[in-house]
C-alpha atoms as a PDB file:
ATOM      1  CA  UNK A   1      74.092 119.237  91.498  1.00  0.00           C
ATOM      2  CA  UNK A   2      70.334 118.686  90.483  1.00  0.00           C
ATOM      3  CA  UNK A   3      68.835 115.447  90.926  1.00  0.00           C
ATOM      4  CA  UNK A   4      66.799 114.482  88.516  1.00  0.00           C
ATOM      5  CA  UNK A   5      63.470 112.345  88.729  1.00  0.00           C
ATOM      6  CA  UNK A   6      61.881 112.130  85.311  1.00  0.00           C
ATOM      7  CA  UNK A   7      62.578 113.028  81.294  1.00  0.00           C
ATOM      8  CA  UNK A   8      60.522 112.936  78.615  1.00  0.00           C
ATOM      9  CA  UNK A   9      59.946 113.766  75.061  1.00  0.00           C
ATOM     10  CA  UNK A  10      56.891 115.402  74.264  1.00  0.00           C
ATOM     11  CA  UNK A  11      57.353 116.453  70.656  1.00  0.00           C
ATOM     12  CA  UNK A  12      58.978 117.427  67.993  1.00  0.00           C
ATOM     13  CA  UNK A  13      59.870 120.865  65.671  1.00  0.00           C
ATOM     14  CA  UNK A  14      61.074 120.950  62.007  1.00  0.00           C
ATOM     15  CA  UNK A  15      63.792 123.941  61.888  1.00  0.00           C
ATOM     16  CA  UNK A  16      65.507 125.016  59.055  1.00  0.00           C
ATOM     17  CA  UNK A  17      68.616 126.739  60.662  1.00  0.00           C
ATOM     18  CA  UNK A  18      71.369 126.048  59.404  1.00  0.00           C
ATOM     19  CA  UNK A  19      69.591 123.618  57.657  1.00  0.00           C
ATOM     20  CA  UNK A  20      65.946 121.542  57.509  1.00  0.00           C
ATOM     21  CA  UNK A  21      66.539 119.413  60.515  1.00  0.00           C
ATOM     22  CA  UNK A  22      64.034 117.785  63.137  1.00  0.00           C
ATOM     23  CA  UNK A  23      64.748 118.573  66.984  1.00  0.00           C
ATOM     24  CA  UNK A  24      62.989 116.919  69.848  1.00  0.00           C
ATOM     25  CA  UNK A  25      61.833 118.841  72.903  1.00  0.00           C
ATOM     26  CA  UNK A  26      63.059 116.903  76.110  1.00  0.00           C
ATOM     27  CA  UNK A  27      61.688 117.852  79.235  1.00  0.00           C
ATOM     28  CA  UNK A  28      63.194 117.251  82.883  1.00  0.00           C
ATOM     29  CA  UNK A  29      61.540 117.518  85.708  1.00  0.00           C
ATOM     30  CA  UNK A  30      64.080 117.526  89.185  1.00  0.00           C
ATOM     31  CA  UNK A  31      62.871 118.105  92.713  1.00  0.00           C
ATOM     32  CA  UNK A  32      61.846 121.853  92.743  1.00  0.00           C
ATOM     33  CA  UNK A  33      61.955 122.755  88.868  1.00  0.00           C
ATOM     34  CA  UNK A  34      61.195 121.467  85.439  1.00  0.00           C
ATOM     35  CA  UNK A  35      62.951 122.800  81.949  1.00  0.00           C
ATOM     36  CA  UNK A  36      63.266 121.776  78.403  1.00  0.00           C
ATOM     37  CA  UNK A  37      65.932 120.986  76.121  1.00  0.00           C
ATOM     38  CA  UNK A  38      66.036 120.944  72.255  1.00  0.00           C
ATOM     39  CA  UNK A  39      68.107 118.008  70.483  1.00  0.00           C
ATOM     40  CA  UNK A  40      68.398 116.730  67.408  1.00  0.00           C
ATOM     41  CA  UNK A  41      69.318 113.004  66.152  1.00  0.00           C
ATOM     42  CA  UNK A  42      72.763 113.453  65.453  1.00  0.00           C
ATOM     43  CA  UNK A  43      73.355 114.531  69.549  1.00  0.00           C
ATOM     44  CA  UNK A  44      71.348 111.310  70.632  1.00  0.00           C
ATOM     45  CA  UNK A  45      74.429 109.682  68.602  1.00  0.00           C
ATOM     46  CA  UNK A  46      77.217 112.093  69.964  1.00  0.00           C
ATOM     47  CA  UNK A  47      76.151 111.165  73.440  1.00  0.00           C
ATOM     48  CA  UNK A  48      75.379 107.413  73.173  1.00  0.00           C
ATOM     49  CA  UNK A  49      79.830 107.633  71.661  1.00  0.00           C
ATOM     50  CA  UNK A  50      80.522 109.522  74.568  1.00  0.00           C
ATOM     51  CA  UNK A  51      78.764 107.486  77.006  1.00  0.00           C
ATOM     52  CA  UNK A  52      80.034 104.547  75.888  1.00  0.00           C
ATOM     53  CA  UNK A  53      83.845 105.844  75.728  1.00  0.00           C
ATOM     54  CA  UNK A  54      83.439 107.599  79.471  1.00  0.00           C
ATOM     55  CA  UNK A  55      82.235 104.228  81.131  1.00  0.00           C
ATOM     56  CA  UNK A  56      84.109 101.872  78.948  1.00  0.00           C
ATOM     57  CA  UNK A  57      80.506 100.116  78.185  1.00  0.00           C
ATOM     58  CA  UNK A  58      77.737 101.029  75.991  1.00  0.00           C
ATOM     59  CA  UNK A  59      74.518 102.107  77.883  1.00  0.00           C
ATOM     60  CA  UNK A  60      71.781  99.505  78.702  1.00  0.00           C
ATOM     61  CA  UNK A  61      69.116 100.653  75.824  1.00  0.00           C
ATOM     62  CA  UNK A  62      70.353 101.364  72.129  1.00  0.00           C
ATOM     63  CA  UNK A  63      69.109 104.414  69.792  1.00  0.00           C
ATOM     64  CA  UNK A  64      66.483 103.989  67.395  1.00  0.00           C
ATOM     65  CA  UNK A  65      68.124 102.863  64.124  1.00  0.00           C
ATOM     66  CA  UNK A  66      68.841 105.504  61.377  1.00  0.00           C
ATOM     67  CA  UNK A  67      66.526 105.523  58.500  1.00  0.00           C
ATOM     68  CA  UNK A  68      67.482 106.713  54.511  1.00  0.00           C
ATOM     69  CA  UNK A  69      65.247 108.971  52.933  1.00  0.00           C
ATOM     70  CA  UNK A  70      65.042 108.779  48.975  1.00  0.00           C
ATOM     71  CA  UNK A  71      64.521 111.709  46.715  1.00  0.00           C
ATOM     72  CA  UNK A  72      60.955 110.546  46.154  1.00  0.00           C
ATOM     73  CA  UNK A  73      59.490 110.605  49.603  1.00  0.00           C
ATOM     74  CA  UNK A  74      58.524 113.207  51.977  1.00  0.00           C
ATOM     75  CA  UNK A  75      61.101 114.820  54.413  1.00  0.00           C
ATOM     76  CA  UNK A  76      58.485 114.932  56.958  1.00  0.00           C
ATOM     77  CA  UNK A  77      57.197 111.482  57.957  1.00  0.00           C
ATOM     78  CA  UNK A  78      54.830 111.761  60.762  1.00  0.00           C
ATOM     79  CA  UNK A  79      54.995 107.675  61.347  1.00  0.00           C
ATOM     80  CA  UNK A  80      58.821 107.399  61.199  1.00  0.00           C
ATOM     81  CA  UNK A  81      59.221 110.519  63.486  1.00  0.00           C
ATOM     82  CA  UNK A  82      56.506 109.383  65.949  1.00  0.00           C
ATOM     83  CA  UNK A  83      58.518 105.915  66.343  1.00  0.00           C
ATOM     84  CA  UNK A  84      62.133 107.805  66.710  1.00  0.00           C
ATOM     85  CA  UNK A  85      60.564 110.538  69.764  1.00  0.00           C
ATOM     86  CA  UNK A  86      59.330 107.341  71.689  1.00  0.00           C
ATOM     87  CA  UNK A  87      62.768 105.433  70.806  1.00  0.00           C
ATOM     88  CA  UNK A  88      64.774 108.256  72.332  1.00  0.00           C
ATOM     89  CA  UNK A  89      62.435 108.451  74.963  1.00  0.00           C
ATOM     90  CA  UNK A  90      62.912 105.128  75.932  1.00  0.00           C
ATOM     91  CA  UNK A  91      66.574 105.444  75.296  1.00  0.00           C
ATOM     92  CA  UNK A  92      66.981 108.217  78.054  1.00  0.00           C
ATOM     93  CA  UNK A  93      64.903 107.014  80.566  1.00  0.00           C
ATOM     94  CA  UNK A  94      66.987 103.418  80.706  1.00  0.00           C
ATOM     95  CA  UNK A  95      69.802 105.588  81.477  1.00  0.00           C
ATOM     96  CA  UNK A  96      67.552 107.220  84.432  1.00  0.00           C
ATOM     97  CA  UNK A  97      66.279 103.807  85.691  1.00  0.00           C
ATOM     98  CA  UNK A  98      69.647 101.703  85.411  1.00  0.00           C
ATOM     99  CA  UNK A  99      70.789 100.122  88.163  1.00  0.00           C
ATOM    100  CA  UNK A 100      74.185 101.321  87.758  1.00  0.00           C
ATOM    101  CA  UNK A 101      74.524 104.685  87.800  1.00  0.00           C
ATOM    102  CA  UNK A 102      77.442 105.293  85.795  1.00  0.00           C
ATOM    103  CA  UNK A 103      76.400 106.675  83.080  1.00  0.00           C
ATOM    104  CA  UNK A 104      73.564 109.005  84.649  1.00  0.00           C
ATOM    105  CA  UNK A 105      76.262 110.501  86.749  1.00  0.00           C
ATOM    106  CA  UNK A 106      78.892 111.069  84.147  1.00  0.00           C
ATOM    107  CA  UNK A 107      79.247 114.746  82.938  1.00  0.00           C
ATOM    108  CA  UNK A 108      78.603 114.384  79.179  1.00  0.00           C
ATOM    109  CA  UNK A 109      74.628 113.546  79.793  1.00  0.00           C
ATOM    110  CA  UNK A 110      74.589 115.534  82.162  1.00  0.00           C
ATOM    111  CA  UNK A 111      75.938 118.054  80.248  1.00  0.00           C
ATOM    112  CA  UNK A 112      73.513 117.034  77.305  1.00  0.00           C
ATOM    113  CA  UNK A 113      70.302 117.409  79.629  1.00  0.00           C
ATOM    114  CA  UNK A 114      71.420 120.718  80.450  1.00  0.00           C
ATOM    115  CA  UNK A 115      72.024 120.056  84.380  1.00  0.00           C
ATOM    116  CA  UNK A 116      74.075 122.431  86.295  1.00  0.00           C
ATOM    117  CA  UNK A 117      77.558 120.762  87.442  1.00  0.00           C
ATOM    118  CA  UNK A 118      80.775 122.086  87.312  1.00  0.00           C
ATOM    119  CA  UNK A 119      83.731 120.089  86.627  1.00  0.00           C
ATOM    120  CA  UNK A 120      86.432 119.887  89.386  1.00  0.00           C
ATOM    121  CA  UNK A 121      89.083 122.331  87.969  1.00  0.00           C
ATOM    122  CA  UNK A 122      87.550 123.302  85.360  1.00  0.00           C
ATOM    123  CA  UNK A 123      86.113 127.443  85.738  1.00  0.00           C
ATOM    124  CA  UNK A 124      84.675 128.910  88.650  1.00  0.00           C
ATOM    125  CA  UNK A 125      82.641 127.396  91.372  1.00  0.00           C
ATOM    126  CA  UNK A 126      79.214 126.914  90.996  1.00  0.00           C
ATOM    127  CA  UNK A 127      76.702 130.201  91.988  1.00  0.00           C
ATOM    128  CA  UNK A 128      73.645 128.449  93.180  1.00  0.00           C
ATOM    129  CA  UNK A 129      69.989 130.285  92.789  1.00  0.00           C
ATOM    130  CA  UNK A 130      67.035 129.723  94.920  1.00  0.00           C
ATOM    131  CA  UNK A 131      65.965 126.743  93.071  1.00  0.00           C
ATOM    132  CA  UNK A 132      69.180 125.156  92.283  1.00  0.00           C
ATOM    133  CA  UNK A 133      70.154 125.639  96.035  1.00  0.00           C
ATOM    134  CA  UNK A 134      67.393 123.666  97.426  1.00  0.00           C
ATOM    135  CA  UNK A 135      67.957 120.852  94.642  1.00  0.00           C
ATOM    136  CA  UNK A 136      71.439 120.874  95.791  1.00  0.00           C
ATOM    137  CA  UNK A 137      70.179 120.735  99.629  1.00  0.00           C
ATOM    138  CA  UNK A 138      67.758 117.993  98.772  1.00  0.00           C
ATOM    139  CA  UNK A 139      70.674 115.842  97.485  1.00  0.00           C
ATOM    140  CA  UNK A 140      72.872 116.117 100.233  1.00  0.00           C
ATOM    141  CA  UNK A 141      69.640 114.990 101.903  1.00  0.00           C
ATOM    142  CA  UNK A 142      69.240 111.642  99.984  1.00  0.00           C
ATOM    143  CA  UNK A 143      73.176 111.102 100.073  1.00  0.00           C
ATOM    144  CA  UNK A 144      73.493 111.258 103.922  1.00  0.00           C
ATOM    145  CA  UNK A 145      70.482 108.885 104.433  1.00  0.00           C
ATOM    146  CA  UNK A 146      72.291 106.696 101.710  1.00  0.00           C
ATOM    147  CA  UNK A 147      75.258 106.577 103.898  1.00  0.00           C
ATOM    148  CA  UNK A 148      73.515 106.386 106.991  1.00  0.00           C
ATOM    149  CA  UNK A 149      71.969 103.144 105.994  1.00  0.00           C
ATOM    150  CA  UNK A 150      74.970 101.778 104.448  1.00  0.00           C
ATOM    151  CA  UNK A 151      76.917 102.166 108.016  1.00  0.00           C
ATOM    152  CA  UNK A 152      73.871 100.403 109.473  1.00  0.00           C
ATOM    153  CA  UNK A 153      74.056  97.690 107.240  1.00  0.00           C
ATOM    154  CA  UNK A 154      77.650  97.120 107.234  1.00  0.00           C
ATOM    155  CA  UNK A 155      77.552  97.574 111.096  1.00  0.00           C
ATOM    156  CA  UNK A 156      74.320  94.654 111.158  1.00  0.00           C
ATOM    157  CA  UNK A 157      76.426  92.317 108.850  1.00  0.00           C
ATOM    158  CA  UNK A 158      79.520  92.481 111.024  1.00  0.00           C
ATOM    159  CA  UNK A 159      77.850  91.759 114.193  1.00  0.00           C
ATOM    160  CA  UNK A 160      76.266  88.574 112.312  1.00  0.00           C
ATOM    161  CA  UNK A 161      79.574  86.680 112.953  1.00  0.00           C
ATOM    162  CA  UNK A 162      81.544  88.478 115.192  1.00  0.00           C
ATOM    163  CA  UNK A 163      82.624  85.844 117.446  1.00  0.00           C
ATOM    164  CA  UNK A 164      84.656  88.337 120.394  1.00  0.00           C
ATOM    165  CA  UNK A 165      81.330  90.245 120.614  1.00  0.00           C
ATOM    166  CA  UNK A 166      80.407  87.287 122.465  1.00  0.00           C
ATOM    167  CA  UNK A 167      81.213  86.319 126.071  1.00  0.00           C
ATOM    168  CA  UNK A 168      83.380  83.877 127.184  1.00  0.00           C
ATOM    169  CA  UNK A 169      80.606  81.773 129.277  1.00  0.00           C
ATOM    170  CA  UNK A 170      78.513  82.335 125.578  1.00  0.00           C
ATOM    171  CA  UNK A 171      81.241  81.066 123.851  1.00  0.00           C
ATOM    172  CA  UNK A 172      81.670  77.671 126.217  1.00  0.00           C
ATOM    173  CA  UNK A 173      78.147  76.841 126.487  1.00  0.00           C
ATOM    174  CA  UNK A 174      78.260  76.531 122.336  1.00  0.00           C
ATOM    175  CA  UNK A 175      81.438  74.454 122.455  1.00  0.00           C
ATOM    176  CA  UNK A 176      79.650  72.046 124.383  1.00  0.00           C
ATOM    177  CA  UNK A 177      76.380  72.045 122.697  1.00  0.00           C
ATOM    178  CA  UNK A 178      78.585  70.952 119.152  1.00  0.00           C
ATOM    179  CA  UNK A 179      80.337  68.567 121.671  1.00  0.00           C
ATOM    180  CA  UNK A 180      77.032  66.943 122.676  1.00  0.00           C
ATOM    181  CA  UNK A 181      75.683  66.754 119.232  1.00  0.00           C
ATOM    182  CA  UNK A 182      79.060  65.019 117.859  1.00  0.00           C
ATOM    183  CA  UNK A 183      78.562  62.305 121.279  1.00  0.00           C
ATOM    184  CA  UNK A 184      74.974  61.660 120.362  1.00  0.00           C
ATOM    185  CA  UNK A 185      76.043  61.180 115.847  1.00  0.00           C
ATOM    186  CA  UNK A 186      78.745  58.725 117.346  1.00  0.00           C
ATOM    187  CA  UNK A 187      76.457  56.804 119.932  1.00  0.00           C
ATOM    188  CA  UNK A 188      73.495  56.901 116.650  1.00  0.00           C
ATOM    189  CA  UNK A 189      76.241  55.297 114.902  1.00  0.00           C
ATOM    190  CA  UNK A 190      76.872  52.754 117.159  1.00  0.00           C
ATOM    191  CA  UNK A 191      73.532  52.029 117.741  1.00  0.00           C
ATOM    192  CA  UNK A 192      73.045  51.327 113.922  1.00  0.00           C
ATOM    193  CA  UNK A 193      75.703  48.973 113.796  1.00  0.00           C
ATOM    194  CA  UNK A 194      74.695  46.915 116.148  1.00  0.00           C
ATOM    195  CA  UNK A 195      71.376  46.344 115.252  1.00  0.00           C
ATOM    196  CA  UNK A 196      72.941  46.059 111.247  1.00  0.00           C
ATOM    197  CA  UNK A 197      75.049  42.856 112.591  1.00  0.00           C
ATOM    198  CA  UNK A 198      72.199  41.125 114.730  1.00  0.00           C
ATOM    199  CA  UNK A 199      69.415  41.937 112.253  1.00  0.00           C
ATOM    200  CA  UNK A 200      71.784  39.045 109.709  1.00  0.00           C
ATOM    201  CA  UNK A 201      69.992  35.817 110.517  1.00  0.00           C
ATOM    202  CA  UNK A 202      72.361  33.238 110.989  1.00  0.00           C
ATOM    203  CA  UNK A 203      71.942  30.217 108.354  1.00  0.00           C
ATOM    204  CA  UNK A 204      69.459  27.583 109.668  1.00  0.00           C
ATOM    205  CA  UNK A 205      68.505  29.396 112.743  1.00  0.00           C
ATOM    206  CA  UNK A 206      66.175  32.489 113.847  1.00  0.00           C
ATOM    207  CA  UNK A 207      66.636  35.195 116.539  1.00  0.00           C
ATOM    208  CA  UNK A 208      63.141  34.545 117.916  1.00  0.00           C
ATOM    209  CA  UNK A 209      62.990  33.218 121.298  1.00  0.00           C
ATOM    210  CA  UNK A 210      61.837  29.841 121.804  1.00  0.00           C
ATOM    211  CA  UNK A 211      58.546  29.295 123.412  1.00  0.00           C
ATOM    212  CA  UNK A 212      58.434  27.802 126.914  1.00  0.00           C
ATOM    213  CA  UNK A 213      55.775  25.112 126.218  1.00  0.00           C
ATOM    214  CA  UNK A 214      58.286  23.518 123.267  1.00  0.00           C
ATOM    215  CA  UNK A 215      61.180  23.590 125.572  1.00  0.00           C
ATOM    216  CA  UNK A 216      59.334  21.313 127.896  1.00  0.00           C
ATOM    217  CA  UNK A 217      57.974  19.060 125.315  1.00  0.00           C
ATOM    218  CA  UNK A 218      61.860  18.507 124.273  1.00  0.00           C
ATOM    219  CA  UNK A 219      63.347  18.135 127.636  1.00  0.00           C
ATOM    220  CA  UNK A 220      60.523  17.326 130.002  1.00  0.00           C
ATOM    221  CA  UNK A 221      59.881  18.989 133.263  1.00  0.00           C
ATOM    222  CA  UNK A 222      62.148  16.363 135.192  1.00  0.00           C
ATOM    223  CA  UNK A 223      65.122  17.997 133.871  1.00  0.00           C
ATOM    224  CA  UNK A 224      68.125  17.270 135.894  1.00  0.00           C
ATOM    225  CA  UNK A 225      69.619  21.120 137.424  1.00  0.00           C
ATOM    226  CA  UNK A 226      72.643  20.592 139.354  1.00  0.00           C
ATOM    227  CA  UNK A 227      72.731  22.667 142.404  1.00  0.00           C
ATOM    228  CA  UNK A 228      74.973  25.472 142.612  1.00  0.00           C
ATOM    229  CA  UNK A 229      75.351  28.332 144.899  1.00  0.00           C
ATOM    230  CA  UNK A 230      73.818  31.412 143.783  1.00  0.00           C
ATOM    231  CA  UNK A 231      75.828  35.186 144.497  1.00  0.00           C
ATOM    232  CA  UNK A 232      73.045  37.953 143.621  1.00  0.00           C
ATOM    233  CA  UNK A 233      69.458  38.092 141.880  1.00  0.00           C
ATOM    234  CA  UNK A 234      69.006  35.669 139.098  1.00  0.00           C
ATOM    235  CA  UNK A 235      69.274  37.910 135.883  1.00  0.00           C
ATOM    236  CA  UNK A 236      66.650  38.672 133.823  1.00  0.00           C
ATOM    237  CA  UNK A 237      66.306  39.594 129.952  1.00  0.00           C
ATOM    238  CA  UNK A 238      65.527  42.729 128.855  1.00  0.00           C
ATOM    239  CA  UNK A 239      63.891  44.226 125.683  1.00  0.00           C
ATOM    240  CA  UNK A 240      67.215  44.636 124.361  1.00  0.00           C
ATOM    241  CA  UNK A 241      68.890  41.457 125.418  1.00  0.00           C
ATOM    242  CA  UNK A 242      65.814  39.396 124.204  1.00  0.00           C
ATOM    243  CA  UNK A 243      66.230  39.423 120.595  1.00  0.00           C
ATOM    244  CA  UNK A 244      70.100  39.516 120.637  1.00  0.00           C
ATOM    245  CA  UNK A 245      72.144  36.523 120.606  1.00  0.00           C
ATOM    246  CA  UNK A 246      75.739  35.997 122.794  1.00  0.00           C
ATOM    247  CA  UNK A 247      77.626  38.344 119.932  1.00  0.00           C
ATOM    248  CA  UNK A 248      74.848  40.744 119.695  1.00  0.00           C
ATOM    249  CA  UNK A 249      75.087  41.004 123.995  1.00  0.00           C
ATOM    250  CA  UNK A 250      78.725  41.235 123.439  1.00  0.00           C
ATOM    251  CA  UNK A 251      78.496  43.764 121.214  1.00  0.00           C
ATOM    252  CA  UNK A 252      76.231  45.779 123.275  1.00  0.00           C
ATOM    253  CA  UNK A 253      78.204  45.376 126.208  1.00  0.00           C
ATOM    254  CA  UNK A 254      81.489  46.904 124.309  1.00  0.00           C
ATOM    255  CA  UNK A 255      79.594  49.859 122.805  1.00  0.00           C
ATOM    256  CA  UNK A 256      77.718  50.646 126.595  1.00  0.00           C
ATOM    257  CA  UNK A 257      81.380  50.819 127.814  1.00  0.00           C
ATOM    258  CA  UNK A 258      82.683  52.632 125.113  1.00  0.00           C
ATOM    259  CA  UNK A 259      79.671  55.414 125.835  1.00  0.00           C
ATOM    260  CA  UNK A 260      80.498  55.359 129.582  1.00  0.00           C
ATOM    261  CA  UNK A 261      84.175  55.610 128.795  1.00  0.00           C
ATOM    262  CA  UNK A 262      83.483  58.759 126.543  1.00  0.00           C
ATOM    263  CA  UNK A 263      80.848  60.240 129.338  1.00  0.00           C
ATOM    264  CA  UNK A 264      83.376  59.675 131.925  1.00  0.00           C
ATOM    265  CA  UNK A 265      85.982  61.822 129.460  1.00  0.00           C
ATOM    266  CA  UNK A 266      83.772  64.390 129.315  1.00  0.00           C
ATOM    267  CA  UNK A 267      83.158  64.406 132.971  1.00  0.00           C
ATOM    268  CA  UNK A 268      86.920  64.561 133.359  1.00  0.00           C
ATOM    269  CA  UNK A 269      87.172  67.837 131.069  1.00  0.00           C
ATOM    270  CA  UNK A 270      84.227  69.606 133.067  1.00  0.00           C
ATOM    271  CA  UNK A 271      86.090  68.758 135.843  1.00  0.00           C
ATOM    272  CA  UNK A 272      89.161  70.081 134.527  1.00  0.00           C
ATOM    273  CA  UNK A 273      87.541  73.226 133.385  1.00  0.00           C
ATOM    274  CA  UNK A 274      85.569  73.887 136.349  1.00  0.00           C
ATOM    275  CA  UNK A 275      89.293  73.576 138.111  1.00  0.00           C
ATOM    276  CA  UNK A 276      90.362  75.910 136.068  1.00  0.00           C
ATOM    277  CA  UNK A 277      87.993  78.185 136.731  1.00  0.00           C
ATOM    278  CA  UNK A 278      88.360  77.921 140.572  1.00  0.00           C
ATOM    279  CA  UNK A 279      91.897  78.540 140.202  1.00  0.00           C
ATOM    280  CA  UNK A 280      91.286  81.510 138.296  1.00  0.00           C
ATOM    281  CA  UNK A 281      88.703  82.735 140.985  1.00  0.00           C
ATOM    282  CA  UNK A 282      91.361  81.943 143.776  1.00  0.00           C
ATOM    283  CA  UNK A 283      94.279  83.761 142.510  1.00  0.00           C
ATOM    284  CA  UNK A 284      91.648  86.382 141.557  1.00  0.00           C
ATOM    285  CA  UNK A 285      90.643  86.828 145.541  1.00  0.00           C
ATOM    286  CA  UNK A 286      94.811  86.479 146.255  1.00  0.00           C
ATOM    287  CA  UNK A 287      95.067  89.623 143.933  1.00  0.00           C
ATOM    288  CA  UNK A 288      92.087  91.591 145.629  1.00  0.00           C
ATOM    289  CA  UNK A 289      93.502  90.454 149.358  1.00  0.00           C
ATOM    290  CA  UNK A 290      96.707  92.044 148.385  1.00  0.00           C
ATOM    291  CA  UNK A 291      95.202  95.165 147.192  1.00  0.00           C
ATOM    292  CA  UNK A 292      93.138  95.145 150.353  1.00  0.00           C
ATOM    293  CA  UNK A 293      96.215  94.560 152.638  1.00  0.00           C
ATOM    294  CA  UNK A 294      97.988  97.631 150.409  1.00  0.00           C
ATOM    295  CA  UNK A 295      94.798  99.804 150.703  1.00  0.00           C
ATOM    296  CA  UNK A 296      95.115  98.922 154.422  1.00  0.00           C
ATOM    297  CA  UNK A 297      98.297  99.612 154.521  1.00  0.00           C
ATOM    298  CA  UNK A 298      97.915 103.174 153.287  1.00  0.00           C
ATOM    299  CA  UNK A 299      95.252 103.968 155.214  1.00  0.00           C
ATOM    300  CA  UNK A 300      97.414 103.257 158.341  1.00  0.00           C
ATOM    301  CA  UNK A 301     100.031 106.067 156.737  1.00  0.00           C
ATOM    302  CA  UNK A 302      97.659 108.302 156.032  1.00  0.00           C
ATOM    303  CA  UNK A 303      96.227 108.384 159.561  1.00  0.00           C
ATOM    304  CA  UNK A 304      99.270 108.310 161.293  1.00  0.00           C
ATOM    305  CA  UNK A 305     100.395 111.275 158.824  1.00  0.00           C
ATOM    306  CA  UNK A 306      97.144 113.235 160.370  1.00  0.00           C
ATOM    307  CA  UNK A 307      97.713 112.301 163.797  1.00  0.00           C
ATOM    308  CA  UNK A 308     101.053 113.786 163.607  1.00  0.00           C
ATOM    309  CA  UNK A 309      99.848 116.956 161.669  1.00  0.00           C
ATOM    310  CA  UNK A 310      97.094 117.230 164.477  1.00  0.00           C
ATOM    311  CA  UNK A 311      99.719 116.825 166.910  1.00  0.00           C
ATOM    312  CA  UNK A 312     101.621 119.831 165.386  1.00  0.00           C
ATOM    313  CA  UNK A 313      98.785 122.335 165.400  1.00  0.00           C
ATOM    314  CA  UNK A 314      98.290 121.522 168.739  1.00  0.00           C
ATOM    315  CA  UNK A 315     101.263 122.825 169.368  1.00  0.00           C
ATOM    316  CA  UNK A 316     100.842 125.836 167.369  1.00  0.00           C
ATOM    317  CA  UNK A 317      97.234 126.548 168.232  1.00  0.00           C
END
């Protein structure tokens, strides 16, 4: 099979065999060797029929359209056959340049360019020349690095997502990353609630503390404290319990347990894992101290087996 790189149509003949009819001289050039082919208008439309009944669609550039001449003009328009060579032209070399290469590769234009195949079952085998040898060698060429790179790619695309490629310690650690990132969405969640229901100021009042100096003014400093006994440090108020009023602290409080409850559940599941894993790593020792006492074992056979084969050429020696 020749592979071919480029076609063209140079120019044109008038021949009058078996009757006045224009041909166009095609020339294809393949790796190693160039050649010509004669055709006329009426096998441009042949092959475009054939083409399009082979593949089941028409090919991705039309013919030039057909043109009447009258009785009263010249059979040899220079213009009008100028503008049908580079039609045709064009025509073939969509074929060539298609992405698809159905129609290229199918036997009638093929067969029209004048390539050298041979259909399967159809005549003898092919006898390759110098020149059609090498063509054929340069193909196999281009096909095997086709494949080649096609193995590679499929090979690349399913190591994108193959998940057993991966190891099982691989495998935990990105379990608990997505765990982590689901703990800190829930605990941003939180967090935006609360500050959603303390940021509503209730009617007639204002989540601003009240300054010191108007306190006093309102109560005066001889403000009767009963004395109490005192268990711990007095407590103080923090950035985040400033602003917040006793709902807003309650609420805090609730979602600061509900995190520790849900850090203290994950805790629990490492713990349970890691369990796991030194129960797999004990009965794994059990299973090599067994083989070790069996290996043992047989070594003590084996020895006494020599001992009593030395024992017995003793004898003999």
């Amino acid at each position: 099979m020749t592979a071919i790189q480029a076609v063209c149509i140079r120019g044109y003949e008038e021949r009058s065999v078996p009757k006045p009819h224009t041909v166009y001289r095609i020339e294809i050039q393949a790796h190693v060797r160039s050649w010509q082919m004669w055709r006329r208008y009426s096998e441009f439309d042949d092959l475009h029929t054939e083409l399009t009944k082979a593949v089941g669609s028409p090919p991705p550039a039309s013919l030039p359209p057909k043109h009447k001449f009258s009785f009263m003009r010249s059979r040899i328009d220079t213009k009008l056959l100028e503008e049908r060579r580079s039609g045709l032209e064009n025509y073939l070399r969509a074929i060539l340049s298609a992405k698809e290469d159905q129609w290229r590769e199918s036997f009638p234009f093929k067969d029209f360019l004048g390539v050298p195949v041979s259909r399967q079952g159809v005549g003898p085998p092919t006898q390759f020349t110098s020149s059609t040898w090498l063509d054929e060698h340069i193909e196999l060429q281009t096909r095997i690095r086709t494949v080649r790179a096609d193995i590679n790619k499929r090979d690349a695309l399913s190591d994108c997502g193959d998940i057993a490629g991966m190891g099982e310690g691989e495998l935990q650690r990105r379990t608990d990353m997505v765990a982590r990132l689901r703990d800190d969405h829930e605990k941003l969640t939180r967090m935006v609630t609360v500050a959603r229901q303390t940021s509503r100021p209730s009617a007639g009042t204002s989540n601003a503390p009240v300054p010191e100096s108007d306190r006093e003014a309102l109560l005066g400093t001889n403000v009767f404290k009963p004395v109490t006994r005192v268990f711990g440090a007095q407590p103080k108020e923090t950035e985040q319990t400033r602003p917040l009023d006793n709902h807003g602290i309650f609420t805090m409080q609730q979602v600061q347990m509900q995190e520790q409850d849900q850090q203290l559940a994950e805790l629990t599941t490492i713990l349970q894992r890691q369990k796991q894993l030194g129960m797999a790593i004990s009965n794994e020792i059990e299973t090599q101290i067994e083989l070790l006492d069996d290996l043992a074992g047989e070594v003590d056979r084996v020895g006494g087996k020599l001992t009593a084969t030395n024992r017995q050429l003793n004898r003999l020696g």
